[in-house]
N, C-alpha and C. Protein backbone atom coordinates (compact mmCIF):
# COMPACT_ATOMS: atom_id res chain seq x y z
N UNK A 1 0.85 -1.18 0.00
CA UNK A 1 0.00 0.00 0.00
C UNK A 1 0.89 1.24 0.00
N UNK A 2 1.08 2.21 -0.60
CA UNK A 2 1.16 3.15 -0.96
C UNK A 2 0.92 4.18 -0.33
N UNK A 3 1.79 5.13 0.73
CA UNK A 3 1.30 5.78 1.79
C UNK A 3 2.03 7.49 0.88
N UNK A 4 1.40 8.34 1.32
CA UNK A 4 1.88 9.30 0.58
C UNK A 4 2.06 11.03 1.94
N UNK A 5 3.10 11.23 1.33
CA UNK A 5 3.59 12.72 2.60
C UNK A 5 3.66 13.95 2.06
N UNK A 6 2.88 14.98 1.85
CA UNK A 6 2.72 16.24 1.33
C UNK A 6 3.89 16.87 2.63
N UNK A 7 4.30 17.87 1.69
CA UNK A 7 5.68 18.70 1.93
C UNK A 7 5.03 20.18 1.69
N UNK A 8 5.70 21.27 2.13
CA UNK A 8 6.21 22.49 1.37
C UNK A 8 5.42 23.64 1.71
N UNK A 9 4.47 23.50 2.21
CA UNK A 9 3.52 24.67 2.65
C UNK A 9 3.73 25.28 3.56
N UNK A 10 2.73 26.58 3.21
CA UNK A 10 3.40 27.46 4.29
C UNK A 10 2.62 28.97 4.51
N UNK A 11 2.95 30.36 4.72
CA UNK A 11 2.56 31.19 4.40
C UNK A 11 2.84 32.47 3.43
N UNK A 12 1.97 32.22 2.52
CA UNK A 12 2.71 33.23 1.92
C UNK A 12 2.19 34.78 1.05
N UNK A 13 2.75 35.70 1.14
CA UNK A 13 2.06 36.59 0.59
C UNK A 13 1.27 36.55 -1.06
N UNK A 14 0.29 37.06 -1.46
CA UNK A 14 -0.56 36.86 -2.45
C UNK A 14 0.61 37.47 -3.61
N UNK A 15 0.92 36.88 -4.52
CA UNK A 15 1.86 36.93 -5.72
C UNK A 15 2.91 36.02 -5.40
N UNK A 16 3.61 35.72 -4.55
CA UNK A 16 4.31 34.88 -4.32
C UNK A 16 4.17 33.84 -4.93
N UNK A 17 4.95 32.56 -4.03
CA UNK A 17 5.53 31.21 -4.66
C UNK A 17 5.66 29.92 -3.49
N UNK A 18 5.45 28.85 -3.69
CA UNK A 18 5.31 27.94 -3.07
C UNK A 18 5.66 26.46 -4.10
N UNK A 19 6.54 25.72 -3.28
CA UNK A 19 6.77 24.24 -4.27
C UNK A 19 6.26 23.63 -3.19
N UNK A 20 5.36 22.51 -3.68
CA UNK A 20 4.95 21.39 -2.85
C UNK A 20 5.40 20.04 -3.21
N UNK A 21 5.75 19.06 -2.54
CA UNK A 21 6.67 17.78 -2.01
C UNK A 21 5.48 16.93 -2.15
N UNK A 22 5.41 15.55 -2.80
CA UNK A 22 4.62 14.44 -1.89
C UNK A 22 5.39 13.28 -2.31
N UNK A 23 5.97 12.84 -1.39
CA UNK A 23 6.69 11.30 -1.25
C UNK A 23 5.96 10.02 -0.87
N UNK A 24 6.28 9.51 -2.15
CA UNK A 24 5.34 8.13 -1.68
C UNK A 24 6.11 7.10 -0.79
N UNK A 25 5.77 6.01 -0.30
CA UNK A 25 6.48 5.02 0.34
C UNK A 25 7.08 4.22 -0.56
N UNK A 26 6.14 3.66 -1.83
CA UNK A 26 5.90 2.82 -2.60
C UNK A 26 6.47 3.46 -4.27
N UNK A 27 6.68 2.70 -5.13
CA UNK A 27 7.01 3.02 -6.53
C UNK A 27 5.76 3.72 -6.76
N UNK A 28 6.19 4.86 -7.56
CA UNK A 28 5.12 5.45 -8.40
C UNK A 28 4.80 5.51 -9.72
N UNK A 29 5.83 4.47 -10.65
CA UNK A 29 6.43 4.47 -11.51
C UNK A 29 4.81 3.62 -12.26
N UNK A 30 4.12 2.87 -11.98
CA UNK A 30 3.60 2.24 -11.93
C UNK A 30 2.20 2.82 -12.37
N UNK A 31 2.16 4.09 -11.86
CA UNK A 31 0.33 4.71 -11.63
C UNK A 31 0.46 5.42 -12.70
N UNK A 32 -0.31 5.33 -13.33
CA UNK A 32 -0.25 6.28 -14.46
C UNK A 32 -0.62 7.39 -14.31
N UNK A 33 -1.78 7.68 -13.51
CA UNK A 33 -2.14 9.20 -13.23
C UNK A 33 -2.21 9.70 -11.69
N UNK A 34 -1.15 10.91 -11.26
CA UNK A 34 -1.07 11.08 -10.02
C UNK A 34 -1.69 12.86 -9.97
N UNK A 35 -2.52 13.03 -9.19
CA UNK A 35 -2.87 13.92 -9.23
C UNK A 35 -2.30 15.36 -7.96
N UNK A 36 -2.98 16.60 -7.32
CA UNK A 36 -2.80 17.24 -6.20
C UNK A 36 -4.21 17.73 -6.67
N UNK A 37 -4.59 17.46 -5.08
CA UNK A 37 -6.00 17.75 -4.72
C UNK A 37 -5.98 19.30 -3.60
N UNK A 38 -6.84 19.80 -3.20
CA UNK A 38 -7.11 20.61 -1.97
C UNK A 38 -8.46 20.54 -1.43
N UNK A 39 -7.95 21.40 -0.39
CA UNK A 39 -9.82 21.60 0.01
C UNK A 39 -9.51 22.57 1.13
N UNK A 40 -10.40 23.70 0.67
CA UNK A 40 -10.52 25.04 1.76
C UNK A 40 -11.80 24.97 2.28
N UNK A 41 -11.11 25.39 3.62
CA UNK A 41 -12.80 25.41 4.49
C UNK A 41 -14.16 25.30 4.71
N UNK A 42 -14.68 24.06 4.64
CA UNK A 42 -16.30 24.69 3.87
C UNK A 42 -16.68 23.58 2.99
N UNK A 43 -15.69 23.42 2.50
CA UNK A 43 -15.57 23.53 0.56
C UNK A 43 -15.21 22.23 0.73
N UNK A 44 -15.76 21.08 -0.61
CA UNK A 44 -15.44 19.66 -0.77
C UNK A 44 -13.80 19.73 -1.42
N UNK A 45 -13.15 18.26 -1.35
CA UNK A 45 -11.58 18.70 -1.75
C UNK A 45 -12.01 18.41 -3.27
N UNK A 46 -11.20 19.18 -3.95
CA UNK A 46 -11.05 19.36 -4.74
C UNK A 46 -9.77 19.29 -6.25
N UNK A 47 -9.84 18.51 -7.31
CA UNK A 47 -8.49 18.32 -8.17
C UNK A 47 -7.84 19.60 -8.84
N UNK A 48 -7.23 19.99 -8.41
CA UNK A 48 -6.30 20.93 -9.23
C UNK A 48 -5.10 20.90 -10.19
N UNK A 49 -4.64 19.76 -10.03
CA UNK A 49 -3.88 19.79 -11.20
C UNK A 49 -3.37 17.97 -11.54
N UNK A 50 -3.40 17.35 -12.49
CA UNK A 50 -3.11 15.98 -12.84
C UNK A 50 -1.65 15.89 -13.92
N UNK A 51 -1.50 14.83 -13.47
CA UNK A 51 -0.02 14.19 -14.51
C UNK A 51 -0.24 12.75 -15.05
N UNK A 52 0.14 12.21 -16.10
CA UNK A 52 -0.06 11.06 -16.55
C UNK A 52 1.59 10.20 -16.26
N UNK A 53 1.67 9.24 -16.64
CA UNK A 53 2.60 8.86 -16.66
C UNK A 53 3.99 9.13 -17.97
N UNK A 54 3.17 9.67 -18.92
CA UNK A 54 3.97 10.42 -20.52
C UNK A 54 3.77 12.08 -20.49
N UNK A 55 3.79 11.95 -18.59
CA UNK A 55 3.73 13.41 -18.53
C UNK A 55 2.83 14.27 -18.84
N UNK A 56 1.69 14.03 -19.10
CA UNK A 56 0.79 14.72 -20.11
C UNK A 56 0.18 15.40 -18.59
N UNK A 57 -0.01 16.97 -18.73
CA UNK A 57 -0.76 17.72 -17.62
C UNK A 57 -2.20 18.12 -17.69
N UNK A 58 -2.76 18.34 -17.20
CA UNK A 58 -4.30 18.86 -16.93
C UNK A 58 -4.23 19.43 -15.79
N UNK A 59 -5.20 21.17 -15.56
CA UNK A 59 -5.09 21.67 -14.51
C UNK A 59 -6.70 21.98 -14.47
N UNK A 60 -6.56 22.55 -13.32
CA UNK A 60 -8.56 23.35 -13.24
C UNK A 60 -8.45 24.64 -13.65
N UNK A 61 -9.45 25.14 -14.10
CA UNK A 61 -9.21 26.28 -14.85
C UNK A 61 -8.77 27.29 -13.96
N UNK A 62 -8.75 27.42 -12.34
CA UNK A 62 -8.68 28.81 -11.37
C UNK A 62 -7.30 28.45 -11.29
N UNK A 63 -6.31 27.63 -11.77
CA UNK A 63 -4.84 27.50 -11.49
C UNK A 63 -4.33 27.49 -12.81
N UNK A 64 -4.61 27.39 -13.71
CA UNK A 64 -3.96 27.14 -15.28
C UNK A 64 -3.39 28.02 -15.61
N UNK A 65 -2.02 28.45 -15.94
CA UNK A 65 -1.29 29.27 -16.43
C UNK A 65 -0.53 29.65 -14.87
N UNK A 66 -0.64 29.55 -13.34
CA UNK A 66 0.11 29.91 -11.95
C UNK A 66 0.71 28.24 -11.81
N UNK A 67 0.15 27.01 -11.60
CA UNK A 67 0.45 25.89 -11.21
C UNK A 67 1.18 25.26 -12.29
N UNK A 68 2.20 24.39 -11.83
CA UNK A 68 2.79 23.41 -12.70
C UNK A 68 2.92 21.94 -12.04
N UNK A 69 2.31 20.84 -12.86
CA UNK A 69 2.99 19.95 -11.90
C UNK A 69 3.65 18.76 -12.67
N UNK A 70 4.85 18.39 -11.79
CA UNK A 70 5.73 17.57 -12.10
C UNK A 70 5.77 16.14 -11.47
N UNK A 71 6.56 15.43 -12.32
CA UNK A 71 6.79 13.88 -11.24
C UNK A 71 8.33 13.67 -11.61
N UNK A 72 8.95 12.81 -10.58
CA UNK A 72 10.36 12.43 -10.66
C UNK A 72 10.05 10.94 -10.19
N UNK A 73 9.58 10.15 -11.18
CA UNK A 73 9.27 8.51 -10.65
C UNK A 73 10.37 7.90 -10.10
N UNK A 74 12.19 7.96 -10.26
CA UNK A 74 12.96 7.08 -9.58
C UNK A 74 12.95 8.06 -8.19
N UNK A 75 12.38 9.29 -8.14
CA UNK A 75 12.30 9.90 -6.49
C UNK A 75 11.16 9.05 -5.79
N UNK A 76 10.38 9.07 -6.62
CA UNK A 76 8.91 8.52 -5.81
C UNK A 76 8.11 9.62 -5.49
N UNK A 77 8.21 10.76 -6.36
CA UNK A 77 7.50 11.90 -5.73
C UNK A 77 6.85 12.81 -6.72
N UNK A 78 6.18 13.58 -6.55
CA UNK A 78 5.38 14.32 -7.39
C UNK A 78 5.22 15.72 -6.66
N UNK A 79 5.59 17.11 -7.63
CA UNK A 79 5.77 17.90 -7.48
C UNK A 79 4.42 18.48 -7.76
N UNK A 80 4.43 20.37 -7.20
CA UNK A 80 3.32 21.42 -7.40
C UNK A 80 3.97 22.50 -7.13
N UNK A 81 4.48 23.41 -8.27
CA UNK A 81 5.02 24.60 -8.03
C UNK A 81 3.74 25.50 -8.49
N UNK A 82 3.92 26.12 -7.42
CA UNK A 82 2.89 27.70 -7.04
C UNK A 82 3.20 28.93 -7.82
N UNK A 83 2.90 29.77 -8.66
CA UNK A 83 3.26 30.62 -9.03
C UNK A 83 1.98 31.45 -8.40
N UNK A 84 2.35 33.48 -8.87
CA UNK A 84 0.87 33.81 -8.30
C UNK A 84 0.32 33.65 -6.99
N UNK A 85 0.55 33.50 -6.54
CA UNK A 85 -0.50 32.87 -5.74
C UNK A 85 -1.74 34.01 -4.93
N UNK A 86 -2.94 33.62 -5.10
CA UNK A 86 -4.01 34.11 -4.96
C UNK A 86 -4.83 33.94 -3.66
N UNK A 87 -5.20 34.74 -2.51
CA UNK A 87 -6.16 34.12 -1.18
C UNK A 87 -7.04 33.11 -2.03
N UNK A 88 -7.57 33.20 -2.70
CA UNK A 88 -8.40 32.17 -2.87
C UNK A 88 -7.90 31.12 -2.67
N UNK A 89 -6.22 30.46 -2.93
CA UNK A 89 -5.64 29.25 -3.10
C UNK A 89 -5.44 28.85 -1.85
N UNK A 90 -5.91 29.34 -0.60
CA UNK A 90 -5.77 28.99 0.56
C UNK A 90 -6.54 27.49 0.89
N UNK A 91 -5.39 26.79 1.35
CA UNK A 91 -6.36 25.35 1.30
C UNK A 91 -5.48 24.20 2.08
N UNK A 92 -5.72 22.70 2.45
CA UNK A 92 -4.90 22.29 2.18
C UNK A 92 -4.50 21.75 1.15
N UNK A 93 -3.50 20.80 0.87
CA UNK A 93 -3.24 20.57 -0.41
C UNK A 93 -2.81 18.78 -0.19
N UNK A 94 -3.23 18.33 -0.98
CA UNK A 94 -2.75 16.93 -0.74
C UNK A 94 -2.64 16.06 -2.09
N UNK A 95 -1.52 14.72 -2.39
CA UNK A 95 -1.66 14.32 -3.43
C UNK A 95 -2.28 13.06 -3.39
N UNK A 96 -2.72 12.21 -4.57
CA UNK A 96 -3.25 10.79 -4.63
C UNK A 96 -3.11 10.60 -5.86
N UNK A 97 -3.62 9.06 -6.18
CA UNK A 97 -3.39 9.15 -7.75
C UNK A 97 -4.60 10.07 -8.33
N UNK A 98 -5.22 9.58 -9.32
CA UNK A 98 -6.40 10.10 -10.06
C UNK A 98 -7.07 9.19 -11.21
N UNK A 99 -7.98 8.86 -10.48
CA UNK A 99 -8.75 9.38 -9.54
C UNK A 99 -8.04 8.69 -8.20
N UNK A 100 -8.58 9.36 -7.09
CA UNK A 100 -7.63 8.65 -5.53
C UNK A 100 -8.05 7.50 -5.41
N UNK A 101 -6.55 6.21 -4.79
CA UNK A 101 -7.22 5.63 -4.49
C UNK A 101 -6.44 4.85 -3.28
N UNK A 102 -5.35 5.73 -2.34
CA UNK A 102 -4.86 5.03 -1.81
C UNK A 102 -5.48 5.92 -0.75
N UNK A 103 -4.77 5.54 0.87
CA UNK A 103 -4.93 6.33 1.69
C UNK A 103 -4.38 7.74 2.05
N UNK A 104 -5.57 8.85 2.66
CA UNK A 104 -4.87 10.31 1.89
C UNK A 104 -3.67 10.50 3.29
N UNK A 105 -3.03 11.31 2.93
CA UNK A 105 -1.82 11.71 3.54
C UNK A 105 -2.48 12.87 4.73
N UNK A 106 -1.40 13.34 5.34
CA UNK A 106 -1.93 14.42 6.45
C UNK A 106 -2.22 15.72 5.58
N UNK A 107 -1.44 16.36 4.36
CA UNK A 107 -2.05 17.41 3.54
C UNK A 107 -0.45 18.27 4.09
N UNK A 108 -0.71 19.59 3.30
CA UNK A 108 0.16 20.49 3.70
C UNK A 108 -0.69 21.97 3.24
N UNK A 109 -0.78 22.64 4.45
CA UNK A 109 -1.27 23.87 4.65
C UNK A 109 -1.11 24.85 4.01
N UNK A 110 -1.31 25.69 3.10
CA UNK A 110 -1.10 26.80 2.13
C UNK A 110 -1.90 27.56 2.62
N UNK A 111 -1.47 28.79 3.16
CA UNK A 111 -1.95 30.48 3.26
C UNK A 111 -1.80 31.20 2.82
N UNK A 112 -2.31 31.99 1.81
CA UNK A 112 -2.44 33.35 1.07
C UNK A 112 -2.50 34.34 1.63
N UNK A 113 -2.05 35.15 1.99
CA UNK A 113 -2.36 36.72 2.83
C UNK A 113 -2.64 37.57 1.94
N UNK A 114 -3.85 38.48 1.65
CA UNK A 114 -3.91 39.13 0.91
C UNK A 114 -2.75 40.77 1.06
């Protein structure tokens, strides 16, 4: 099973920058689609940005053109660099595949200050 550890969050002022970390236990080499999810207060979690295994990206439209995301399969990890960043993006942030299907990680906290 496949346990996964979100990294990198933090606080940061609105335009700023943030890279987010998630280390799996397990090969990732394997999943073809790994995604980063969030979810702010209130609010159901939500997919923000996906990777395939030939690399191929998909984002949600309120991050497309600020978010990038990457994978490094012999790391075991999958990246989320922040560009922009907007209060709205206040959330936590967590990864899984895509659609999820392992157990979710603790998340990592992202704050926007306007």
């Amino acid at each position: 099973q496949v346990q996964l550890v979100e990294s990198g969050g933090g606080l940061v002022q609105a335009g700023g920058s943030l890279r987010l970390s998630c280390a799996a236990s397990g090969s990732i080499f394997s999943i073809n689609a790994m995604g980063w999810y969030r979810q702010a207060p209130g609010k159901q979690r939500e997919l923000v940005a996906a990777i395939t295994s030939d690399t191929t990206t998909n984002y949600a439209d309120s991050v497309k053109g600020r978010f990038t995301i990457s994978r490094d399969n012999a790391k075991n990890t999958v990246y989320l660099q922040m560009n922009s960043l907007k209060p709205e993006d206040t959330a936590v942030y967590y990864c899984n595949a895509n659609p999820p299907r392992f157990p979710w990680g603790q998340g990592t906290q992202v704050t926007v200050s306007s």
